[in-house]
N, C-alpha and C. Protein backbone atom coordinates (compact mmCIF):
# COMPACT_ATOMS: atom_id res chain seq x y z
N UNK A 1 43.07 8.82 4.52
CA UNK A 1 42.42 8.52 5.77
C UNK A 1 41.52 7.30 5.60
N UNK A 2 41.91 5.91 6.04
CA UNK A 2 40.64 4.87 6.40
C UNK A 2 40.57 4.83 7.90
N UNK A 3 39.00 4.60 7.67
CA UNK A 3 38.75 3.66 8.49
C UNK A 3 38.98 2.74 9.69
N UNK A 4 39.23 2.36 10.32
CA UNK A 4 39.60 0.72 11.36
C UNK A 4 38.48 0.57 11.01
N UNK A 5 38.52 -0.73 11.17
CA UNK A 5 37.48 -1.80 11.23
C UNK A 5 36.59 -1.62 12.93
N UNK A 6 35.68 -1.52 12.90
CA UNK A 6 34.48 -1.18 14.31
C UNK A 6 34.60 -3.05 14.59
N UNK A 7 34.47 -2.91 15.88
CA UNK A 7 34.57 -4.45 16.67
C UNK A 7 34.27 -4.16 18.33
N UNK A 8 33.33 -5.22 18.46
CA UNK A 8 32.30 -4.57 19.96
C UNK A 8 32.23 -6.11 20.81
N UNK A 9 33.13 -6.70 20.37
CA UNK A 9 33.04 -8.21 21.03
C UNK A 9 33.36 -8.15 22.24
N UNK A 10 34.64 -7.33 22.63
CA UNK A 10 34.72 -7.18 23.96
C UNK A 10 33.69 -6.46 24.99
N UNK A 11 32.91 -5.34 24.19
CA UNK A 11 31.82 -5.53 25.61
C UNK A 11 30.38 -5.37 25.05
N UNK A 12 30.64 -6.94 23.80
CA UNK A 12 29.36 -6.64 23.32
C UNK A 12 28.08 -6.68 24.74
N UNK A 13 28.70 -7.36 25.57
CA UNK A 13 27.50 -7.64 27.31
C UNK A 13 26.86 -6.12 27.43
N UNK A 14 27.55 -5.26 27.43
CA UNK A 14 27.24 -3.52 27.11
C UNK A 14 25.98 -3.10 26.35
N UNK A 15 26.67 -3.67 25.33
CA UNK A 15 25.57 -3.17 23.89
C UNK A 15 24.06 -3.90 24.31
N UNK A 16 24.01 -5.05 24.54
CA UNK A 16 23.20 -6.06 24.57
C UNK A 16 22.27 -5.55 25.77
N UNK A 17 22.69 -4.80 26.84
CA UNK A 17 22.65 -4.23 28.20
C UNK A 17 21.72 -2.73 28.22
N UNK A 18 21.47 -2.20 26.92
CA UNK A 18 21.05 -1.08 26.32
C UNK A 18 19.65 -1.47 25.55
N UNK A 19 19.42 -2.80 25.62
CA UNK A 19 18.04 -3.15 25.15
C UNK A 19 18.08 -3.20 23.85
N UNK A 20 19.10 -3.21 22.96
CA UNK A 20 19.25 -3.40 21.80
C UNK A 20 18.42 -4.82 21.20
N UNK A 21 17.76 -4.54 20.05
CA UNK A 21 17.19 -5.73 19.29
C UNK A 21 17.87 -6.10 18.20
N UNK A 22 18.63 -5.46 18.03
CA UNK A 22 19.70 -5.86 16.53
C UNK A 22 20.99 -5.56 16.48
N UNK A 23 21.80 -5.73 15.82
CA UNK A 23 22.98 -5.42 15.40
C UNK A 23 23.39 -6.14 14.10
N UNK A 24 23.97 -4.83 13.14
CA UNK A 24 24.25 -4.73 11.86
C UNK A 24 25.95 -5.35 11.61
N UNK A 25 25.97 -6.20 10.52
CA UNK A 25 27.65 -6.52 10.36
C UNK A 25 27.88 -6.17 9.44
N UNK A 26 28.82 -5.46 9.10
CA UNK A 26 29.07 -5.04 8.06
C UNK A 26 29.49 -6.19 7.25
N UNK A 27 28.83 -5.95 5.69
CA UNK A 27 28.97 -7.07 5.20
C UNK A 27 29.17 -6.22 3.49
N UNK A 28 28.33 -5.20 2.99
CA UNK A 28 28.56 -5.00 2.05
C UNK A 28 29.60 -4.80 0.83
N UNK A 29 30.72 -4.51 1.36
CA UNK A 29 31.83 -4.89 0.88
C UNK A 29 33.04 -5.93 0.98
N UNK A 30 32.28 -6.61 1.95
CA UNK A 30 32.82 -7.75 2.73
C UNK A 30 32.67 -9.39 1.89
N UNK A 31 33.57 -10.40 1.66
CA UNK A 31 33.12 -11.53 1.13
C UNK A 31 31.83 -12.25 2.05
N UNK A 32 31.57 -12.95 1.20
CA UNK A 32 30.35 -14.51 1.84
C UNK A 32 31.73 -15.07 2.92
N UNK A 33 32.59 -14.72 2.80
CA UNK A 33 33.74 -15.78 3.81
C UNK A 33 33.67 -14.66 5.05
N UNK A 34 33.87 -13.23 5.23
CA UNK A 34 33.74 -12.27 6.45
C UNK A 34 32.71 -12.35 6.93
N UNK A 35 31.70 -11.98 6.62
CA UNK A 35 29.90 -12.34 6.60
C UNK A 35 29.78 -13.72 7.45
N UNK A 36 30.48 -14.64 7.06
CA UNK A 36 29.54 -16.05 7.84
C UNK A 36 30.61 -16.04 9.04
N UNK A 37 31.60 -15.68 9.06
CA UNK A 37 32.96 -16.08 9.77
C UNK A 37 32.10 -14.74 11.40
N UNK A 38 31.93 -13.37 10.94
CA UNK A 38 31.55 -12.71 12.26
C UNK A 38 30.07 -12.44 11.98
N UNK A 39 29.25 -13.18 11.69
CA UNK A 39 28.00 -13.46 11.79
C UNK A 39 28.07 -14.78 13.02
N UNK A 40 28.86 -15.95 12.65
CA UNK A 40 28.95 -16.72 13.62
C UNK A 40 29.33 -16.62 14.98
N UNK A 41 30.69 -15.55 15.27
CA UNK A 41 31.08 -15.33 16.06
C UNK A 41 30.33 -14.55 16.81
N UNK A 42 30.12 -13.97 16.31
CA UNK A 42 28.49 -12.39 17.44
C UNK A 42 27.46 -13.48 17.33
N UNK A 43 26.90 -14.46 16.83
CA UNK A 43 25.85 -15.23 17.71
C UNK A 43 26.25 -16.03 18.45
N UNK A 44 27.69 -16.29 18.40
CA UNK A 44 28.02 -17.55 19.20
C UNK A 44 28.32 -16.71 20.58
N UNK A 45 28.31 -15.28 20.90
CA UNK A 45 28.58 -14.48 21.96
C UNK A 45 27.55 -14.05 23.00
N UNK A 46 26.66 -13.37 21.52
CA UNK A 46 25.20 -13.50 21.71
C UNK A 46 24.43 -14.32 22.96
N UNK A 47 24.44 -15.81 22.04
CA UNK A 47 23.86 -16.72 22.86
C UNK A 47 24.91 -17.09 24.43
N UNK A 48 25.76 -16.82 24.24
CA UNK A 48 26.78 -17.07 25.53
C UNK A 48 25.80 -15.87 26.39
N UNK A 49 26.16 -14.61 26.10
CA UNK A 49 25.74 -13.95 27.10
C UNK A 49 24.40 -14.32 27.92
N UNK A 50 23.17 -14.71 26.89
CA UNK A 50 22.17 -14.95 27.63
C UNK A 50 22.10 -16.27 27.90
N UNK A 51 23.16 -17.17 27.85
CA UNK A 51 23.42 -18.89 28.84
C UNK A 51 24.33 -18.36 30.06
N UNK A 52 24.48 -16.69 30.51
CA UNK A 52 25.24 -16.98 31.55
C UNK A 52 26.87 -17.27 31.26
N UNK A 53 27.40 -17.73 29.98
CA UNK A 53 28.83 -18.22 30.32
C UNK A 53 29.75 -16.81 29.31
N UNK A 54 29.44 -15.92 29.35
CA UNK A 54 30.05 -14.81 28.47
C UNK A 54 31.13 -14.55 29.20
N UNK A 55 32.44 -14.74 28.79
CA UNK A 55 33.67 -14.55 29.81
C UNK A 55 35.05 -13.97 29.10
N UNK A 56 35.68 -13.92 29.71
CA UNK A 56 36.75 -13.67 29.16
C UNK A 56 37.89 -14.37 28.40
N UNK A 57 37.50 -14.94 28.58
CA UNK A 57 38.31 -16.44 28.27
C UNK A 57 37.37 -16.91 26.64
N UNK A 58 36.25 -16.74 26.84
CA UNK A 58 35.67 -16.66 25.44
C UNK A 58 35.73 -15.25 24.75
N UNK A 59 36.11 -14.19 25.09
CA UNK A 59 36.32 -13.15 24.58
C UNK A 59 37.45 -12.89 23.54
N UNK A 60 38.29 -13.89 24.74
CA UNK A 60 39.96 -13.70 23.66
C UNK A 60 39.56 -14.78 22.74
N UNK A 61 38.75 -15.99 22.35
CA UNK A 61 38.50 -17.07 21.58
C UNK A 61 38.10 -16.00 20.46
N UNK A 62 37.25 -15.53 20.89
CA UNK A 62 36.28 -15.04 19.59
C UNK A 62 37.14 -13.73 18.80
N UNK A 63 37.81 -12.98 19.78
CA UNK A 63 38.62 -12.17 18.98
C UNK A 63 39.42 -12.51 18.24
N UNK A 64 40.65 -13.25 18.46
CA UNK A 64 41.39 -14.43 17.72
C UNK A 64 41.14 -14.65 16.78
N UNK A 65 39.88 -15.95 16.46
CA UNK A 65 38.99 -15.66 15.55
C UNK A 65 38.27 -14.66 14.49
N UNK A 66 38.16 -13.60 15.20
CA UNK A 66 38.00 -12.64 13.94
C UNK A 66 38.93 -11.68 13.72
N UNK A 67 40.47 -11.97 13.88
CA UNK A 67 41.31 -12.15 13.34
C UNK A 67 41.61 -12.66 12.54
N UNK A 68 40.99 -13.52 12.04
CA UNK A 68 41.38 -14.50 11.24
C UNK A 68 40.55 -14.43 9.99
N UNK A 69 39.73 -13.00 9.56
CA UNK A 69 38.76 -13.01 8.79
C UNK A 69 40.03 -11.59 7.83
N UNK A 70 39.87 -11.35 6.97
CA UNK A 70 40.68 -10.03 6.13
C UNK A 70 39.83 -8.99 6.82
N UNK A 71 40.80 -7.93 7.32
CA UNK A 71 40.46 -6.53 7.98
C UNK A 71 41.15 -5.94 8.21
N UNK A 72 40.79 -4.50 8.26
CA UNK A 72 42.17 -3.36 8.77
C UNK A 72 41.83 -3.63 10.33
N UNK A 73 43.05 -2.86 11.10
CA UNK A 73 43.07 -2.96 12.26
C UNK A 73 41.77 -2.47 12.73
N UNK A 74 41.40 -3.17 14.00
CA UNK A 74 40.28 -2.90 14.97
C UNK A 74 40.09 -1.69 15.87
N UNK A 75 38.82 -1.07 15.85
CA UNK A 75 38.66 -0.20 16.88
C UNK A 75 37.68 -0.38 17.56
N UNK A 76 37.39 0.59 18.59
CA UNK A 76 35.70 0.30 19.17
C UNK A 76 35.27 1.65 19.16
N UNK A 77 35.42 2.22 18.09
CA UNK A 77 34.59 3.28 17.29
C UNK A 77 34.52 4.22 18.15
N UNK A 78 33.28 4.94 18.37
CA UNK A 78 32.83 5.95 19.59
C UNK A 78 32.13 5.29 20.97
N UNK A 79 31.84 3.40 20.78
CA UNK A 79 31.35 3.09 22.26
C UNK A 79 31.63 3.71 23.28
N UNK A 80 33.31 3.79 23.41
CA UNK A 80 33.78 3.52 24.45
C UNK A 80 34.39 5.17 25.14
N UNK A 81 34.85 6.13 24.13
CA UNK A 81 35.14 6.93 24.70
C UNK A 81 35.46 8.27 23.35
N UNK A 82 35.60 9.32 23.30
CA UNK A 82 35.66 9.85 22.00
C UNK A 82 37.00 9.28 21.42
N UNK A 83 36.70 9.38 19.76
CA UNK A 83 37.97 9.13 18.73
C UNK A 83 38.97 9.39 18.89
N UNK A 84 40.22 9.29 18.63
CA UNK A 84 41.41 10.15 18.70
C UNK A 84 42.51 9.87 17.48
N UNK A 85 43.21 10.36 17.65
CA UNK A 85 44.70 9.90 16.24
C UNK A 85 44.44 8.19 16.08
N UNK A 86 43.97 7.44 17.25
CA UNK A 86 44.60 6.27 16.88
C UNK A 86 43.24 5.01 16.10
N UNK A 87 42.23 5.89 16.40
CA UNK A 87 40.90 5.60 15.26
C UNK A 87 40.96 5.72 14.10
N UNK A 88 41.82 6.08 13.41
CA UNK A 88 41.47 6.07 12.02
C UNK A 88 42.95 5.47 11.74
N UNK A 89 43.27 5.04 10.53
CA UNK A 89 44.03 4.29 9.59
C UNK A 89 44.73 4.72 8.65
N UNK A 90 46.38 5.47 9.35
CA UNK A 90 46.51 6.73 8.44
C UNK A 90 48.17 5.77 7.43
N UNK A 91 48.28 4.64 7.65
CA UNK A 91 49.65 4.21 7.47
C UNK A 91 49.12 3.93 5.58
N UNK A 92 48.08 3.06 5.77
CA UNK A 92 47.35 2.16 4.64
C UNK A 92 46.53 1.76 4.26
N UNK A 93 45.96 1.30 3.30
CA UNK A 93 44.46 0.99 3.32
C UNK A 93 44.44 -0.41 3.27
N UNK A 94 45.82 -1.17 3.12
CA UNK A 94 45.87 -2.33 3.33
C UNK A 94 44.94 -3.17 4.19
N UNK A 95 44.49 -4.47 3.90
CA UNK A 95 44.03 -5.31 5.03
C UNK A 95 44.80 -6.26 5.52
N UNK A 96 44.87 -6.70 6.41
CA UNK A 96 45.51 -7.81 7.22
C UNK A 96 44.65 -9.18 6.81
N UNK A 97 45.44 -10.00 6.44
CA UNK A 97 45.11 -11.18 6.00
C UNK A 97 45.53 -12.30 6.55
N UNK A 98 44.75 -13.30 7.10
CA UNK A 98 46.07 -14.39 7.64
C UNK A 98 45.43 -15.88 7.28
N UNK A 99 44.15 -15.56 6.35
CA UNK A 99 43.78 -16.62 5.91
C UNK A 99 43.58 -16.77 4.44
N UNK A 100 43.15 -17.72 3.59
CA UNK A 100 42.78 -17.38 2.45
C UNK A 100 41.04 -17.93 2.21
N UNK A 101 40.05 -17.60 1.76
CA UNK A 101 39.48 -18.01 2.00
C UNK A 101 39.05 -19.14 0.10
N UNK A 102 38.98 -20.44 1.10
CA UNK A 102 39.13 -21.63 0.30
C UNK A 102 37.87 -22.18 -0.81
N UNK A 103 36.84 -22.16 -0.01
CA UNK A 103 35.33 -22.68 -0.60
C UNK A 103 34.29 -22.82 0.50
N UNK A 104 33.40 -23.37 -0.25
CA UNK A 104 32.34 -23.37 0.98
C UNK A 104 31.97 -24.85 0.32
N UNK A 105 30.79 -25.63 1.20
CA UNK A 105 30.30 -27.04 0.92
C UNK A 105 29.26 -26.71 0.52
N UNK A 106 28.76 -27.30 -0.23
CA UNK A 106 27.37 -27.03 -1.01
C UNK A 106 26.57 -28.08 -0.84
N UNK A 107 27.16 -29.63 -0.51
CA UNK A 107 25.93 -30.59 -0.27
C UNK A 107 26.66 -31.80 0.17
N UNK A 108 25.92 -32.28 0.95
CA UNK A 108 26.37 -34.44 0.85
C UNK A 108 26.18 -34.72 0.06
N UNK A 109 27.34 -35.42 -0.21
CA UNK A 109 27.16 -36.70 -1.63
C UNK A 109 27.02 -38.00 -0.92
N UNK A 110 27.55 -38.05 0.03
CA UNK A 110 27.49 -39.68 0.38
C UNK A 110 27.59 -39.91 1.87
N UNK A 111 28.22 -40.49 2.56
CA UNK A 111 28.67 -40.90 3.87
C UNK A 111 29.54 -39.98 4.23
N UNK A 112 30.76 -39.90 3.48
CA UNK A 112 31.89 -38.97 4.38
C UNK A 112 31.88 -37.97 3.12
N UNK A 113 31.21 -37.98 2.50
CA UNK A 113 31.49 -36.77 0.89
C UNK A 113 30.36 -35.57 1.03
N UNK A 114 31.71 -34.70 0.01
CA UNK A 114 30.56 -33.10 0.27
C UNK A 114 30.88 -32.60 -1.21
N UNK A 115 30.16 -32.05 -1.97
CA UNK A 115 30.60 -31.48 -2.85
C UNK A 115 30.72 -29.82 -2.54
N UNK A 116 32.25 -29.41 -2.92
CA UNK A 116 33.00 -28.31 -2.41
C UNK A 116 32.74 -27.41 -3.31
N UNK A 117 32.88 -25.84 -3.06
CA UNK A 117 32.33 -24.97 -4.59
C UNK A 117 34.13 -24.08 -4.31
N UNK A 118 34.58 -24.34 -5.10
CA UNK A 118 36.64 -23.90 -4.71
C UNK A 118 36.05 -22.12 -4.91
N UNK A 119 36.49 -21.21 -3.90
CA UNK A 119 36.60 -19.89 -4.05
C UNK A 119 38.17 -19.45 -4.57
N UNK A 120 39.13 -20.22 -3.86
CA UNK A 120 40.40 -19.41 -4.29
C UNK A 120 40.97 -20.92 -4.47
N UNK A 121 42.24 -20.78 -5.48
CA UNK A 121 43.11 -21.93 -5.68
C UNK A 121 43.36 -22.96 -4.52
N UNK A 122 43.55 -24.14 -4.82
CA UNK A 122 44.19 -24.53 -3.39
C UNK A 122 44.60 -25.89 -4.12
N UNK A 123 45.89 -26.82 -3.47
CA UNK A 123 46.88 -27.49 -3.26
C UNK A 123 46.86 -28.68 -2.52
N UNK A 124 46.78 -30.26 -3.12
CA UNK A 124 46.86 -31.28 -2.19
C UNK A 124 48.03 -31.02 -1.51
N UNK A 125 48.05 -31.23 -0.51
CA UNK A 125 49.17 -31.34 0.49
C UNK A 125 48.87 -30.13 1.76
N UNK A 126 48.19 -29.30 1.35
CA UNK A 126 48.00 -28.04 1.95
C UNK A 126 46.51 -28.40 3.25
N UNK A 127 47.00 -28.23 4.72
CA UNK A 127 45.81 -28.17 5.65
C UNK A 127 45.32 -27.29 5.46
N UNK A 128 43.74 -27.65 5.21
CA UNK A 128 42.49 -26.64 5.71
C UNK A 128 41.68 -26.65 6.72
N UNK A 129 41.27 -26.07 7.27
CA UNK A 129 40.12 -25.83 7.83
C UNK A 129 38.49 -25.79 7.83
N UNK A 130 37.81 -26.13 7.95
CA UNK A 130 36.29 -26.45 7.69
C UNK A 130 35.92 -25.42 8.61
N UNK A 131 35.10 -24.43 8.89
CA UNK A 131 34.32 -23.51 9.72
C UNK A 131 33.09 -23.87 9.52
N UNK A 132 32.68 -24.59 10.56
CA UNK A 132 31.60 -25.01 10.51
C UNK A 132 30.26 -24.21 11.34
N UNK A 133 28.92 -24.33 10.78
CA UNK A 133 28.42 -23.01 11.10
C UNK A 133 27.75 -23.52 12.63
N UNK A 134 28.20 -24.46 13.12
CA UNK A 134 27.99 -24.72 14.59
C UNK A 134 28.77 -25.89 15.44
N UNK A 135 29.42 -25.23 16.06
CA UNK A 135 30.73 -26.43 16.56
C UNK A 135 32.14 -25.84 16.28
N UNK A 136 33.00 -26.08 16.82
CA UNK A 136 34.82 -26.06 16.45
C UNK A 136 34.62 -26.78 15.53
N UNK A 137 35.77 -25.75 14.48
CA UNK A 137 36.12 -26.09 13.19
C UNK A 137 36.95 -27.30 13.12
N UNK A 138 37.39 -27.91 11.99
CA UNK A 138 38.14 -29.39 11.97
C UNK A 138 39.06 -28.86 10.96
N UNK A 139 40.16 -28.69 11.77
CA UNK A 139 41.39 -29.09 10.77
C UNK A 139 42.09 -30.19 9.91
N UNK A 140 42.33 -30.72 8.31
CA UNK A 140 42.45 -31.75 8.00
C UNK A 140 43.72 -31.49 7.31
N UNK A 141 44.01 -32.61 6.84
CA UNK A 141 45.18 -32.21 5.77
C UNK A 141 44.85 -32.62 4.06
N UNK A 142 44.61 -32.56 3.95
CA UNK A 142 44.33 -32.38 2.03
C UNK A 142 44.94 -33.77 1.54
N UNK A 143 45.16 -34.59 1.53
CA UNK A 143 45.77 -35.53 1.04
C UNK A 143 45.35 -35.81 -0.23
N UNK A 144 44.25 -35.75 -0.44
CA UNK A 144 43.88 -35.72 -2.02
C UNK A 144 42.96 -34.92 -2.57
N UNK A 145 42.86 -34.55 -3.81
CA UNK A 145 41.34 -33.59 -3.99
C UNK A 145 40.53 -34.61 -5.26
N UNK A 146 39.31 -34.63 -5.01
CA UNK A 146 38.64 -35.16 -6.40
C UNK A 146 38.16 -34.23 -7.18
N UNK A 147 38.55 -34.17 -8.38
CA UNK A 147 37.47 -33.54 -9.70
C UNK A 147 35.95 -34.14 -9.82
N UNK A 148 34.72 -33.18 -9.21
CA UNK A 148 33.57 -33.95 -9.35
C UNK A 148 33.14 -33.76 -10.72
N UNK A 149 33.38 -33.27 -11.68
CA UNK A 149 33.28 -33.44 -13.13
C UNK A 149 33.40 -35.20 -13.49
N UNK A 150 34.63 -35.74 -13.20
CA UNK A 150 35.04 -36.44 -13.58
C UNK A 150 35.78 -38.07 -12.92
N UNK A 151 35.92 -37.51 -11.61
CA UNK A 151 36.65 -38.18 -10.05
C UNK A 151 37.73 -38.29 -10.03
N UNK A 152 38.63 -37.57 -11.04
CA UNK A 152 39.99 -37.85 -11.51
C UNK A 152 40.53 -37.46 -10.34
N UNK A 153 41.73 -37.61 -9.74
CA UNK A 153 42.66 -36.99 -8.50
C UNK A 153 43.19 -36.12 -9.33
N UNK A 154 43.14 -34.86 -8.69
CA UNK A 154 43.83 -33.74 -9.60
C UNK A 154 45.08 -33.28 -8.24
N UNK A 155 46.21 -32.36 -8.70
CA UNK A 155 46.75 -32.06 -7.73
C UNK A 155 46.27 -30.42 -6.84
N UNK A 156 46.17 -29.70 -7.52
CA UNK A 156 45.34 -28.81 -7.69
C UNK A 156 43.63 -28.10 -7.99
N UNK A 157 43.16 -27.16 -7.29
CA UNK A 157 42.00 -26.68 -8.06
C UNK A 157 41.85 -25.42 -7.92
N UNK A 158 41.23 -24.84 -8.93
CA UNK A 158 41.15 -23.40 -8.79
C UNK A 158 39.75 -22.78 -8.59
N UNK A 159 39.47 -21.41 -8.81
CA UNK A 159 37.82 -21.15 -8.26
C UNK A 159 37.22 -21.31 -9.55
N UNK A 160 36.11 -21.68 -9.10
CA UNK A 160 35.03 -21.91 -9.54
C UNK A 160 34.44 -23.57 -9.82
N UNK A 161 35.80 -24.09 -9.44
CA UNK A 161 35.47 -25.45 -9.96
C UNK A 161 34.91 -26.37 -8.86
N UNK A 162 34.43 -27.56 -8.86
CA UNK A 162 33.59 -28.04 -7.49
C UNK A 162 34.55 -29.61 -7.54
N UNK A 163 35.22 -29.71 -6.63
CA UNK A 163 35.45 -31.04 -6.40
C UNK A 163 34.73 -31.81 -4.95
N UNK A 164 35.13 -33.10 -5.14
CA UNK A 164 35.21 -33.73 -3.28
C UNK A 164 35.54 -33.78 -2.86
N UNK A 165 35.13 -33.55 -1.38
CA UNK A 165 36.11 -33.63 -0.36
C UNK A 165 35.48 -34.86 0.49
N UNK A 166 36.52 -35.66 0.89
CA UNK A 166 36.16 -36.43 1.97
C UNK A 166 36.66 -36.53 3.79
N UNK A 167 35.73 -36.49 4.15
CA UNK A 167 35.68 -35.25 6.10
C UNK A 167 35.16 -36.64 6.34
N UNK A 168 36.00 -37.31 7.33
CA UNK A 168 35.50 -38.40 8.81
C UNK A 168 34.20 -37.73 9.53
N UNK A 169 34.64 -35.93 9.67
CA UNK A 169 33.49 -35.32 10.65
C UNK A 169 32.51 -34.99 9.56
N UNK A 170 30.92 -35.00 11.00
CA UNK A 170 30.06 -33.96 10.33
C UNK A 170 30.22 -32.40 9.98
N UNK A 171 29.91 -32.53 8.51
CA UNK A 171 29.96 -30.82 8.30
C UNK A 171 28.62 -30.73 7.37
N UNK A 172 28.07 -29.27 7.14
CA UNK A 172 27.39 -29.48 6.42
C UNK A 172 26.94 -28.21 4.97
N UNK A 173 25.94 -28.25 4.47
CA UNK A 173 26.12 -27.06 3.42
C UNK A 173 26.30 -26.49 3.88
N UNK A 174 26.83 -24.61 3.55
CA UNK A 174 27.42 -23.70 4.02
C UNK A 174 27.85 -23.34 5.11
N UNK A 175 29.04 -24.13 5.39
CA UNK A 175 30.32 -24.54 6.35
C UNK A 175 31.04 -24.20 4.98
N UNK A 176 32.31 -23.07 5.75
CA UNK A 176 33.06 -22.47 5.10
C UNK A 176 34.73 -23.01 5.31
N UNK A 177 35.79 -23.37 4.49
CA UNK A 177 36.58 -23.67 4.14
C UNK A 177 38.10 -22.84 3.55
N UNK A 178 39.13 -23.02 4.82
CA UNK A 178 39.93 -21.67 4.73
C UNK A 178 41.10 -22.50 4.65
N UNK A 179 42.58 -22.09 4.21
CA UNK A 179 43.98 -22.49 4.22
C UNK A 179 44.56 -21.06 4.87
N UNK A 180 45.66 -21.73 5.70
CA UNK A 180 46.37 -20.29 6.34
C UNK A 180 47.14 -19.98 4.78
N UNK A 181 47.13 -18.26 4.99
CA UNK A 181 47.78 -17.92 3.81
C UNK A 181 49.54 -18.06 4.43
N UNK A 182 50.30 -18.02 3.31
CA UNK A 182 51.76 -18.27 3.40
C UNK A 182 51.92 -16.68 3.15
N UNK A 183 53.09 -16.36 4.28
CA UNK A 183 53.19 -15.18 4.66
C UNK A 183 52.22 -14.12 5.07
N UNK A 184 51.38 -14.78 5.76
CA UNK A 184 50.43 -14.36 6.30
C UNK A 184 50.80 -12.61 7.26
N UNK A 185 50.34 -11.63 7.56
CA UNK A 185 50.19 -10.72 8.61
C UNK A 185 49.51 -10.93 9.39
N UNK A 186 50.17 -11.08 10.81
CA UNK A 186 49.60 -11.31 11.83
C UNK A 186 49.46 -9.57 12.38
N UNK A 187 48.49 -9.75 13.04
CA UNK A 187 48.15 -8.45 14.11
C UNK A 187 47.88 -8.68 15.55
C-alpha cells in the first residue's frame, strides 16, 4: 500500500479561503530539485490568487509543471471528499519521472557565465532547461560544456563536477537545471 502524492493546486483558492497562514511541502524525502520546483509553483499560485489573476488556465500551467517534478500519482487527499480505492497506490511504489534532474547554478562568473554544480550526468548535444526561480524557464541546447577545473570542452559531465555554462538569458544562483529523461513516463 503507498501513498499518492497529496496536490491542492487546483483549489488551492479553497485552502487559502480558510484563513490559512501556512502550508507545508513535502520535502523530506524529496530532492533540492522537488523542493524548489513546487515551492515555486505554490508561490507562484499563491501570489496569483491574491493579484486577482488565479484561473484556470494557470491551473493547468502549474499542474503540468508539477508533473514534471518525480512523483507517484496525484490525489487531493481528504480536502475534497472522503478516500476511496482510488487514494492510495496499490499497482507500485514506483515514481513517475519525466525529467532528470541536471544541476543547479551556483554563481556568475562573467557576462553570460554561471558556474554549474552537475547533479546527474549530462551530454553536449542534449537540451536543457534552466528553472528559474522567477520567470519562464529557458530552454537551450547544450552545444558545448566547459570543465571549470580546467576550461577544457569536455563532451560529457557527471555529478559532482562544476563546469560552465554559457546562457544569452538572465539566470541566477539557485535556478535549477533539468534534461527531459529518454523514455520518460508520462501521466
Amino acid at each position: 500500500m503507498n501513498s499518492k502524492d497529496l496536490c491542492t493546486i487546483e483549489f488551492l483558492d479553497k485552502i487559502i479561503e480558510t484563513g490559512v497562514d501556512s502550508l507545508k511541502i513535502e520535502g523530506r524525502m524529496k530532492s533540492s530539485y522537488y523542493a524548489g520546483i513546487t515551492t515555486k509553483i505554490y508561490r507562484e499560485a499563491i501570489d496569483s490568487y491574491f493579484e486577482g489573476t488565479y484561473s484556470e488556465d494557470k491551473i493547468k500551467e502549474w499542474k503540468n509543471e508539477l508533473k514534471n517534478v518525480s512523483h507517484r500519482p496525484y490525489t487531493s487527499g481528504f480536502y475534497l471528499d472522503k478516500t476511496n480505492y482510488n487514494s492510495q497506490n496499490y499497482e507500485t511504489s514506483s515514481y513517475i519521472r519525466k525529467y532528470n534532474y541536471v544541476g543547479i547554478v551556483k554563481e556568475k562568473i562573467s557576462e553570460n557565465s554561471y558556474l554549474i554544480e552537475v547533479k546527474n550526468k549530462i551530454k553536449r548535444g542534449e537540451t536543457i532547461e534552466i528553472i528559474r526561480s522567477k520567470g519562464e524557464k529557458i530552454s537551450i541546447l547544450l552545444s558545448e560544456i566547459i570543465n571549470y577545473e580546467n576550461n577544457d570542452i569536455i563532451e560529457e559531465a557527471n555529478p559532482n563536477q562544476k563546469i560552465i555554462l554559457e546562457v544569452d538569458s538572465s539566470i541566477q544562483s539557485g535556478d535549477l537545471i533539468r534534461s527531459l529523461k529518454t523514455n520518460a513516463t508520462a501521466n
